[in-house]
N, C-alpha and C. Protein backbone atom coordinates (compact mmCIF):
# COMPACT_ATOMS: atom_id res chain seq x y z
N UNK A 1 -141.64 86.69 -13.61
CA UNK A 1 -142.30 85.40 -13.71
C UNK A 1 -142.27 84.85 -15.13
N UNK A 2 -142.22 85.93 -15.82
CA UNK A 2 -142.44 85.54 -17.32
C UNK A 2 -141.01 84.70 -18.12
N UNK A 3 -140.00 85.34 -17.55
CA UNK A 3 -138.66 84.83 -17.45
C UNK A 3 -138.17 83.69 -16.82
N UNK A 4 -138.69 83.31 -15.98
CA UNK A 4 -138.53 82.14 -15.30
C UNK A 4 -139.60 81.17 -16.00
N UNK A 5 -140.54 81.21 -16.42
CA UNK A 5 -141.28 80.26 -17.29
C UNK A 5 -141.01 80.13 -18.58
N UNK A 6 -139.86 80.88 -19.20
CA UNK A 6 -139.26 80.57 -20.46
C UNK A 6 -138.34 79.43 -19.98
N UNK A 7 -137.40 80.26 -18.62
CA UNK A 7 -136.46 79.41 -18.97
C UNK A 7 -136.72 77.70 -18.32
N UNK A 8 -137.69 77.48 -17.53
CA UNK A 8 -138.47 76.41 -17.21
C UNK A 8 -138.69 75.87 -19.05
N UNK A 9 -139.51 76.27 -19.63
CA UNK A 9 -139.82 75.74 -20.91
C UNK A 9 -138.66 75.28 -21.51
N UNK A 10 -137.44 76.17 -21.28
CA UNK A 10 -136.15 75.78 -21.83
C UNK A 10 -135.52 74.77 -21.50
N UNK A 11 -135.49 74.58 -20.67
CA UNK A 11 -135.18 73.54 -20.00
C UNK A 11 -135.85 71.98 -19.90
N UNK A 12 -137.16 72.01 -19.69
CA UNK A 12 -137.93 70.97 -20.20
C UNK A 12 -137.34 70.87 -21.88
N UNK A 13 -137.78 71.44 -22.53
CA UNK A 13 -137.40 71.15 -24.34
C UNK A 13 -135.94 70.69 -23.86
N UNK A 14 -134.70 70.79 -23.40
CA UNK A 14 -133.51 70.32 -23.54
C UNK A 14 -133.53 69.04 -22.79
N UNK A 15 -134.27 68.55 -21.40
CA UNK A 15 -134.13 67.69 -20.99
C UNK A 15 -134.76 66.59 -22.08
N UNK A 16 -135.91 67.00 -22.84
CA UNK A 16 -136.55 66.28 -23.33
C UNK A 16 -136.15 65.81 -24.60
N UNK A 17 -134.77 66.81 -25.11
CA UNK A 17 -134.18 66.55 -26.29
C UNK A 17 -132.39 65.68 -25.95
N UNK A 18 -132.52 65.65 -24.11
CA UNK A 18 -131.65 64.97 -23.90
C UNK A 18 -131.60 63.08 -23.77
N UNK A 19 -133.01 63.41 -23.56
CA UNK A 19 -133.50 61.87 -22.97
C UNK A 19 -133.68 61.18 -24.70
N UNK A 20 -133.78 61.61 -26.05
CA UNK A 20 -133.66 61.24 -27.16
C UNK A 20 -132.40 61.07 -27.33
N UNK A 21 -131.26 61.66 -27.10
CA UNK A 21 -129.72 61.13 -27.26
C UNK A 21 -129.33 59.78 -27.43
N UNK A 22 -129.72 58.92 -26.10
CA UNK A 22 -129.46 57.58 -26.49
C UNK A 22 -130.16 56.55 -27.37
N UNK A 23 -131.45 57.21 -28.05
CA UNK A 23 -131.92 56.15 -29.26
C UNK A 23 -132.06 57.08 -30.48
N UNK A 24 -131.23 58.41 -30.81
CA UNK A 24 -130.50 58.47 -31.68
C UNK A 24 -129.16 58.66 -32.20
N UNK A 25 -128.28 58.01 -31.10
CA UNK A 25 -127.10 57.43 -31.45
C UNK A 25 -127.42 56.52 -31.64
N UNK A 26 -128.10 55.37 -31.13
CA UNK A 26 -127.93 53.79 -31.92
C UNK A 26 -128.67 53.95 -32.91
N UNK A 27 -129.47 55.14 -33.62
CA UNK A 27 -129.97 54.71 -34.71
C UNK A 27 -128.84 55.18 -36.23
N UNK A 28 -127.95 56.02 -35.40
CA UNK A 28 -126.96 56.39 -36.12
C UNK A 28 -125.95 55.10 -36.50
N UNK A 29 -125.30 54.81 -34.98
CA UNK A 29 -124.29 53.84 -35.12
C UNK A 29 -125.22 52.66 -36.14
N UNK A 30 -126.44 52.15 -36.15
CA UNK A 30 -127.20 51.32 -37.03
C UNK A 30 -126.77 51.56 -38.31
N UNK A 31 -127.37 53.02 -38.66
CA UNK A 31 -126.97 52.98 -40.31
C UNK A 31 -125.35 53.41 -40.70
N UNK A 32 -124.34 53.73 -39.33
CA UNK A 32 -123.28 53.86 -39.90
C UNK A 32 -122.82 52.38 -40.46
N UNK A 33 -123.15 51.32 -39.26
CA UNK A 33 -122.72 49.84 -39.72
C UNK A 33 -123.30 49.48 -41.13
N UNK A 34 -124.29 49.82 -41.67
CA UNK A 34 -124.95 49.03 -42.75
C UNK A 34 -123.85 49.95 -43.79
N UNK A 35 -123.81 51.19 -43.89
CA UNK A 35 -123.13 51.87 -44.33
C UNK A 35 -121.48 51.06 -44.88
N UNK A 36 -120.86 50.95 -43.29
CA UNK A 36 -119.62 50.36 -43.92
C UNK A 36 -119.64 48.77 -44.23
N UNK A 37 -120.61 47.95 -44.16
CA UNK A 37 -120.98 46.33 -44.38
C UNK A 37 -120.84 46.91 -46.31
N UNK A 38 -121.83 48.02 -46.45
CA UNK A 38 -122.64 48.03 -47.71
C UNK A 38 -120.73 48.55 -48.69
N UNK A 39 -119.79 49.33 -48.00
CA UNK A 39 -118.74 49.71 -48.62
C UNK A 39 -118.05 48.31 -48.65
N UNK A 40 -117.86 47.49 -47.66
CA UNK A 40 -117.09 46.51 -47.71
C UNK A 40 -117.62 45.12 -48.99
N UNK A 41 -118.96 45.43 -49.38
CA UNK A 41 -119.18 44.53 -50.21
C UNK A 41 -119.35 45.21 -52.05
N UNK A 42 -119.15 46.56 -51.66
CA UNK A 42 -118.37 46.97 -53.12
C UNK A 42 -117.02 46.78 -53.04
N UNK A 43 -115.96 46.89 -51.89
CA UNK A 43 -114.74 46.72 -52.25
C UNK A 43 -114.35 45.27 -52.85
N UNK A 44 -115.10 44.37 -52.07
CA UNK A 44 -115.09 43.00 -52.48
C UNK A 44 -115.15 43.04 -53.90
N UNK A 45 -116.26 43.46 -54.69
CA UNK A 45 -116.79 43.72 -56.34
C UNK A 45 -115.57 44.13 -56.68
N UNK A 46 -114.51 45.32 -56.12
CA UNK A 46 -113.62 46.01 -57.41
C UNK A 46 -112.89 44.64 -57.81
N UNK A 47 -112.25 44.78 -59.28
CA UNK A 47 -111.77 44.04 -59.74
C UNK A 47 -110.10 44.92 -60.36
N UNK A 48 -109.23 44.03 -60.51
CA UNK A 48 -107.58 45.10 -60.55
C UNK A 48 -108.12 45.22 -62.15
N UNK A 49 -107.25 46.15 -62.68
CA UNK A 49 -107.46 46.74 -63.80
C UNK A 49 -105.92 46.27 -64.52
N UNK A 50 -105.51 45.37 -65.33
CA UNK A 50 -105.25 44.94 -65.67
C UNK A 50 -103.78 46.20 -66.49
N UNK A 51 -102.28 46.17 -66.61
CA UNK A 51 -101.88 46.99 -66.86
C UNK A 51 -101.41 48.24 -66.23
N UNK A 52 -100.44 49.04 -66.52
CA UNK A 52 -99.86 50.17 -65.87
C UNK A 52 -100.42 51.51 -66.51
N UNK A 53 -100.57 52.50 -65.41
CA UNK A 53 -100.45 54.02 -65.42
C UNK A 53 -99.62 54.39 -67.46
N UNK A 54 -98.36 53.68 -67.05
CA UNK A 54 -97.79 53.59 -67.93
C UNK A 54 -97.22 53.42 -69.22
N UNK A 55 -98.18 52.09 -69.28
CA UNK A 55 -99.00 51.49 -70.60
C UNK A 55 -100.12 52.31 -71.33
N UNK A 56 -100.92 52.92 -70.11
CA UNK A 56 -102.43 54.15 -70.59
C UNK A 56 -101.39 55.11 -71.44
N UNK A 57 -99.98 55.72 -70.83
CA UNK A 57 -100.04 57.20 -71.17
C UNK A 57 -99.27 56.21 -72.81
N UNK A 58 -98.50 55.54 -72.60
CA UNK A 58 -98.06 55.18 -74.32
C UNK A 58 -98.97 55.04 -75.18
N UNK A 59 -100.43 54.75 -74.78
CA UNK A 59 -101.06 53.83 -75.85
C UNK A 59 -102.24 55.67 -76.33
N UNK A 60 -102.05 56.21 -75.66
CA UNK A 60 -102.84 57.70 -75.48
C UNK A 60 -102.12 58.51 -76.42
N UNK A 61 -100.31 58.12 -75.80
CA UNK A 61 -99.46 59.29 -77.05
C UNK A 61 -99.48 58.71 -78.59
N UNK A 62 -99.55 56.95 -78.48
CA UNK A 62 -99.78 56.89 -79.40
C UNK A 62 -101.31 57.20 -80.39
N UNK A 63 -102.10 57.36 -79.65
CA UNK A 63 -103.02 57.45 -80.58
C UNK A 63 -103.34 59.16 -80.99
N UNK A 64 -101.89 60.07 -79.79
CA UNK A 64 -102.10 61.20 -80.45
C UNK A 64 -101.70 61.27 -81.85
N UNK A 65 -100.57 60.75 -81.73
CA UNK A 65 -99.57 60.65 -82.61
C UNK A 65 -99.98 60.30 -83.78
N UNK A 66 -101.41 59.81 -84.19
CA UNK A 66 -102.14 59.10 -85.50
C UNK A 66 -102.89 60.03 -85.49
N UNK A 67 -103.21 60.57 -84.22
CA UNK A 67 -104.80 62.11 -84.78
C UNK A 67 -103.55 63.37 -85.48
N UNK A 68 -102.94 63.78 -85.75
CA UNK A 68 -101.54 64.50 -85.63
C UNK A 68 -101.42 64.27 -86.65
N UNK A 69 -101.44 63.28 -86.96
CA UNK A 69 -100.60 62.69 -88.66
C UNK A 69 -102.00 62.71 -89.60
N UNK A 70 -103.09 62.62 -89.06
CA UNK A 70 -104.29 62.56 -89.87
C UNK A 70 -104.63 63.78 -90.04
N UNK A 71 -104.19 64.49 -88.95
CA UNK A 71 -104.66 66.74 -88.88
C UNK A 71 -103.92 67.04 -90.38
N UNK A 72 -102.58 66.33 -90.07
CA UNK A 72 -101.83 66.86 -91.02
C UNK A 72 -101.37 66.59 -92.46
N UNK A 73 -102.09 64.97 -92.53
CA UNK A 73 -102.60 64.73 -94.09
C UNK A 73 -103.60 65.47 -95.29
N UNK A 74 -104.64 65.84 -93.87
CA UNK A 74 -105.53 66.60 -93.98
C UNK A 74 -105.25 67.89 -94.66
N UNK A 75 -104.83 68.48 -93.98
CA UNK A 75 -104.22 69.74 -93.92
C UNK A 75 -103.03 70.26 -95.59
N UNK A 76 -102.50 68.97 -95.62
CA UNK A 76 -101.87 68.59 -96.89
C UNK A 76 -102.60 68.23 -97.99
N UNK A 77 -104.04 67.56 -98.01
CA UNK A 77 -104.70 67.45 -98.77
C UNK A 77 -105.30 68.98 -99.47
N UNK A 78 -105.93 69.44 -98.30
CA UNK A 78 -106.73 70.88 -98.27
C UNK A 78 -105.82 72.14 -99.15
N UNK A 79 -104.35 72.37 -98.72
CA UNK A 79 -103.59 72.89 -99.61
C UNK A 79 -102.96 72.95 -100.56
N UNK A 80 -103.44 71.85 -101.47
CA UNK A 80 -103.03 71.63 -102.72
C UNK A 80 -103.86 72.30 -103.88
């Protein structure tokens, strides 16, 4: 008897966690929409970034190219 009134209890708790299914999917699908409204009005915001991949890595080697020459003025100073 004791077994059969678990699984009675079990069963109530699942029916009762079944009959919640359909008002928490729409509360899902709700905040998935605000979700992608809320992405679609940052994509709107990005703005292009002006310049190439390309342009970054020259203007980067060049400014290694001045820390390099300054290590090594340095370095020329220090050993004299």
């Amino acid at each position: 008897m004791a077994e059969l009134k678990q699984v009675e209890d079990a069963l109530s708790q699942a029916q009762q966690e079944e009959s919640q299914l359909p008002e928490t999917i729409k509360l899902l699908e709700q905040e998935r929409n605000a979700h992608g409204r809320r992405a679609l009005q940052l994509k709107k915001k990005l703005k292009l970034i002006e310049g190439s991949a390309d342009e970054d890595i020259k203007e980067i080697e060049a400014a290694n190219q001045i820390h390099l020459r300054a290590i090594s003025a340095i370095q020329a100073l220090l050993s004299m």
